[in-house]
C-alpha atoms as a PDB file:
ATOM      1  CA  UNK A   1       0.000   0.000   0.000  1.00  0.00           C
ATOM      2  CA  UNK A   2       1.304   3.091  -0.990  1.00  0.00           C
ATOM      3  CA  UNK A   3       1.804   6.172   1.499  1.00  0.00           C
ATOM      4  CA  UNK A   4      -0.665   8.520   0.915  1.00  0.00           C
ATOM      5  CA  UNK A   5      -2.875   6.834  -2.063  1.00  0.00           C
ATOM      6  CA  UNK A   6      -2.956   3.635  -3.976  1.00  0.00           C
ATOM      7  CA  UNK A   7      -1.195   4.971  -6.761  1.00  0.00           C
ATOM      8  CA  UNK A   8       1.970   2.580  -6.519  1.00  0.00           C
ATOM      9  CA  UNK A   9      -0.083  -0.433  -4.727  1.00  0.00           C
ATOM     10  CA  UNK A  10       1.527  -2.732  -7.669  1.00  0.00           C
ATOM     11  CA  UNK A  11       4.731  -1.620  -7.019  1.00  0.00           C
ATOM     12  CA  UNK A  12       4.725  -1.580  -3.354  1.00  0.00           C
ATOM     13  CA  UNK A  13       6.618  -4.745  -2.299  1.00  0.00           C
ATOM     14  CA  UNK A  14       9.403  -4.292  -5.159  1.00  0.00           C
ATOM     15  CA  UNK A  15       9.355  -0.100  -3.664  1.00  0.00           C
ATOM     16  CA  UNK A  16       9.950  -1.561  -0.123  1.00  0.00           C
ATOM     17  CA  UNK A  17      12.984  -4.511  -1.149  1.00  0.00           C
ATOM     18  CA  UNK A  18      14.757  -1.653  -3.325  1.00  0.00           C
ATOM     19  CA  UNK A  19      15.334   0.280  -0.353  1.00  0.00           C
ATOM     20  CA  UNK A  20      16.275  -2.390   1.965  1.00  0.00           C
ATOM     21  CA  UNK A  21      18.597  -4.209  -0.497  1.00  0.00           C
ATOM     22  CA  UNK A  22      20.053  -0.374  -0.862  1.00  0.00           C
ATOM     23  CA  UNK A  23      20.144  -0.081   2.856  1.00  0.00           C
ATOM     24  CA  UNK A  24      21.985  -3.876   2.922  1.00  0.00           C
ATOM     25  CA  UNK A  25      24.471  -2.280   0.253  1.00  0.00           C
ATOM     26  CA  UNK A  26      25.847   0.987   1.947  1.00  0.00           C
ATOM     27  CA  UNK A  27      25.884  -1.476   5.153  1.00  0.00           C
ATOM     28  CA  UNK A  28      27.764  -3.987   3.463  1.00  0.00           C
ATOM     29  CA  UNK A  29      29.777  -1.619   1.935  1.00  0.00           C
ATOM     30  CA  UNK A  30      30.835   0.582   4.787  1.00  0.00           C
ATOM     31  CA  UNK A  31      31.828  -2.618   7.029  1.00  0.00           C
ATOM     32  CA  UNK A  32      34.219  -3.793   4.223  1.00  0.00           C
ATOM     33  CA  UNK A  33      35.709  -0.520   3.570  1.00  0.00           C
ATOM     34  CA  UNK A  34      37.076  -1.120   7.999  1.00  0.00           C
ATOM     35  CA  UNK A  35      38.038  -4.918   6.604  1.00  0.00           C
ATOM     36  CA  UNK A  36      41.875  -6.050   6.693  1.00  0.00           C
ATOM     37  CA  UNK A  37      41.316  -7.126   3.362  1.00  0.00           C
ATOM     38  CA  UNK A  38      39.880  -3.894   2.021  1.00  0.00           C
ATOM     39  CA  UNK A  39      42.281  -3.768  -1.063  1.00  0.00           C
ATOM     40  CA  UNK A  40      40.758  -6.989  -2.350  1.00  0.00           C
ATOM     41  CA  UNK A  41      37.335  -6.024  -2.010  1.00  0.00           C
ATOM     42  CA  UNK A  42      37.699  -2.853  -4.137  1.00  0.00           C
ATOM     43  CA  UNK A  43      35.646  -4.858  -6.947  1.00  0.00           C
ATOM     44  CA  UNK A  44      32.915  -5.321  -4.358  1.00  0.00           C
ATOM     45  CA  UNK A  45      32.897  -2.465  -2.764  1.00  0.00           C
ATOM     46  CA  UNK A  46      32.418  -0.574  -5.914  1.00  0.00           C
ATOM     47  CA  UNK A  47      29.670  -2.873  -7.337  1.00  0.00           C
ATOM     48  CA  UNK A  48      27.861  -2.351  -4.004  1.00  0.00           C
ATOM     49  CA  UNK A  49      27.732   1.503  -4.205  1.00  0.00           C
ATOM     50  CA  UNK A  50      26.386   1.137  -7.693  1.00  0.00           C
ATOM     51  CA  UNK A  51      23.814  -0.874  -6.415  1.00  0.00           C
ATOM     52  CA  UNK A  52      22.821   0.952  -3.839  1.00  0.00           C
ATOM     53  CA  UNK A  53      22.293   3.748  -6.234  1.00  0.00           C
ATOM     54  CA  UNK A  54      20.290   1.322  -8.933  1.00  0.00           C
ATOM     55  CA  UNK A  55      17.762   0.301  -6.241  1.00  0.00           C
ATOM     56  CA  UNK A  56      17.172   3.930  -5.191  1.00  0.00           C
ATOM     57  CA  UNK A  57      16.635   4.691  -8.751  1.00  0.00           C
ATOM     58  CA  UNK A  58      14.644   1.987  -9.421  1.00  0.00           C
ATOM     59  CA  UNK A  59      12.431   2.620  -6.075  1.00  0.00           C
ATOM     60  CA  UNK A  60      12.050   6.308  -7.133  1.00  0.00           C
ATOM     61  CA  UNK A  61      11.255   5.325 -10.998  1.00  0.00           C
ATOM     62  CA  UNK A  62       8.623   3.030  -9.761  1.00  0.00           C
ATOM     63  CA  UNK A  63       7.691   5.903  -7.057  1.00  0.00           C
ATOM     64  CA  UNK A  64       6.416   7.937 -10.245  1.00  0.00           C
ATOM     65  CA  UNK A  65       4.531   5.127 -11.937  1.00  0.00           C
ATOM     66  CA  UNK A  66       7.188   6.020 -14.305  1.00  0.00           C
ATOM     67  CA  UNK A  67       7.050   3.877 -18.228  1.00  0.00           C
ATOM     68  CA  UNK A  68      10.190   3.144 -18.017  1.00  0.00           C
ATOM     69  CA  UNK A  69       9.721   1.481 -14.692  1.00  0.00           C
ATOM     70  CA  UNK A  70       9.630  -2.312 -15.925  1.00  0.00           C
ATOM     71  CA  UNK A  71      12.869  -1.762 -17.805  1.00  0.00           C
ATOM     72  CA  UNK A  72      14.335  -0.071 -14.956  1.00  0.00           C
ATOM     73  CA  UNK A  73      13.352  -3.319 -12.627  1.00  0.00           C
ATOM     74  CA  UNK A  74      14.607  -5.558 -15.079  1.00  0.00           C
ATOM     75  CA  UNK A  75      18.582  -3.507 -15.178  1.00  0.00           C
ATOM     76  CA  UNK A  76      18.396  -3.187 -11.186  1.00  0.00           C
ATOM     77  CA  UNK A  77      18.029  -7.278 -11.096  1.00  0.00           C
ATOM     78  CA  UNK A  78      20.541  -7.297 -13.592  1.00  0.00           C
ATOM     79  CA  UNK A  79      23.042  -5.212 -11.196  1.00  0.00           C
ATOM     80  CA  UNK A  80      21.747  -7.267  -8.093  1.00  0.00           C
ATOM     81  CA  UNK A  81      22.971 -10.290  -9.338  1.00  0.00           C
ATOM     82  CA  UNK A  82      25.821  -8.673 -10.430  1.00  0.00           C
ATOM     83  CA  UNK A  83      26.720  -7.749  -6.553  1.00  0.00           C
ATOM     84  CA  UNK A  84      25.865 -10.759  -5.381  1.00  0.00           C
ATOM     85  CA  UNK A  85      28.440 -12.783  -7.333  1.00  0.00           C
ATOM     86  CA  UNK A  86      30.984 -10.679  -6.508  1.00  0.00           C
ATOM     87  CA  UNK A  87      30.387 -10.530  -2.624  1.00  0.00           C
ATOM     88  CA  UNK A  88      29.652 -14.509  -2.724  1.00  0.00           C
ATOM     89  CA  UNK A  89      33.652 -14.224  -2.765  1.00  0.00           C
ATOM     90  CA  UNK A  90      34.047 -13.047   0.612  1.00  0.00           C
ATOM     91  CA  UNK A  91      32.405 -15.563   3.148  1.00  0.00           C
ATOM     92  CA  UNK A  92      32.477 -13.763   5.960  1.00  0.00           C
ATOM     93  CA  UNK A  93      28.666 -12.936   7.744  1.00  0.00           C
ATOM     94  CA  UNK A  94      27.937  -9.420   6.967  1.00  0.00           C
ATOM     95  CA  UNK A  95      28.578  -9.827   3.224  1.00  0.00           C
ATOM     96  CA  UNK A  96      26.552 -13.549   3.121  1.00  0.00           C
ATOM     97  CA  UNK A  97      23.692 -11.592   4.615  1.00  0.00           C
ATOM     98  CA  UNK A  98      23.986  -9.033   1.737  1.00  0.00           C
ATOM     99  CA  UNK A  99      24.094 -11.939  -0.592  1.00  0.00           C
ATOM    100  CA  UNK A 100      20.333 -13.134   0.648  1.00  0.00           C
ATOM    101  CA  UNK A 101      19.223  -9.408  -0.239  1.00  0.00           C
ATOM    102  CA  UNK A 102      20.805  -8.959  -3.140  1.00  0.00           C
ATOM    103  CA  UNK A 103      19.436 -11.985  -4.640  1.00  0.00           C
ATOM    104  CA  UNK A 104      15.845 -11.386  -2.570  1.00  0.00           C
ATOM    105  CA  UNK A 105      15.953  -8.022  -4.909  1.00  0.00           C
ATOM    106  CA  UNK A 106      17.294  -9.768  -8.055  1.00  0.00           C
ATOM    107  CA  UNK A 107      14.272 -12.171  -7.644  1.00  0.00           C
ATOM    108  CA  UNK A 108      11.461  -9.123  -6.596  1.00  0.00           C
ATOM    109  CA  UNK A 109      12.473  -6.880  -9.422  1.00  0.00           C
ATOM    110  CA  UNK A 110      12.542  -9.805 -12.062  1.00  0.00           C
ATOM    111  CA  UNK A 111       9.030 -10.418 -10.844  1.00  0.00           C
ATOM    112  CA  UNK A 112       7.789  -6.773 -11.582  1.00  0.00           C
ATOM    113  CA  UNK A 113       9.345  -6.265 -14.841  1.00  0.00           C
ATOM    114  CA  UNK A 114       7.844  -9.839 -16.004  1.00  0.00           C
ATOM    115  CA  UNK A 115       4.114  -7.879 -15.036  1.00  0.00           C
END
């Protein structure tokens, strides 16, 4: 349901998993930037922020019942998955966790454009 009308009601579950698998992202990428490792997970890290920038995009296009917003879904799976392959390298907890909402994304926005 959306905030103040039913204006993005078909939109509304893909709306709310953009924003936490863009919350997940800066998370994710703000613990590895403290990591030892942090030189090796300059691929991820970078992946995440564009991710986190996709979903907000995508949540914002869908926000304005925009026509583009199907095609938009369908790229922001495309860089979910994306993330989620490269942070499957590190198998440490925080990142596995961003893993599940990467893919949880992937999966949501696939759904939507496929409507």
């Amino acid at each position: 349901m959306g905030v103040i009308s039913t204006l993005t009601n078909m939109y509304q579950t893909c709306i709310d998993t953009c924003v936490k698998c863009a919350q997940a992202c800066r998370e994710c990428l703000m613990i590895d930037l403290k990591e030892d490792d942090v030189a090796d997970r300059t691929k991820c890290i970078c992946i995440l922020n564009e991710c986190e920038r996709m979903c907000c995009f995508t949540a914002e296009i869908m926000t304005m019942v925009g026509q583009s917003a199907k095609a938009q879904c369908d790229l922001c799976a495309d860089v979910c998955e994306m993330a989620a392959e490269e942070c499957e390298k590190f198998k440490d907890t925080h990142t596995m966790k961003c893993v599940n909402v990467l893919r949880d994304c992937a999966d949501e926005c696939r759904k939507m454009a496929a409507e």
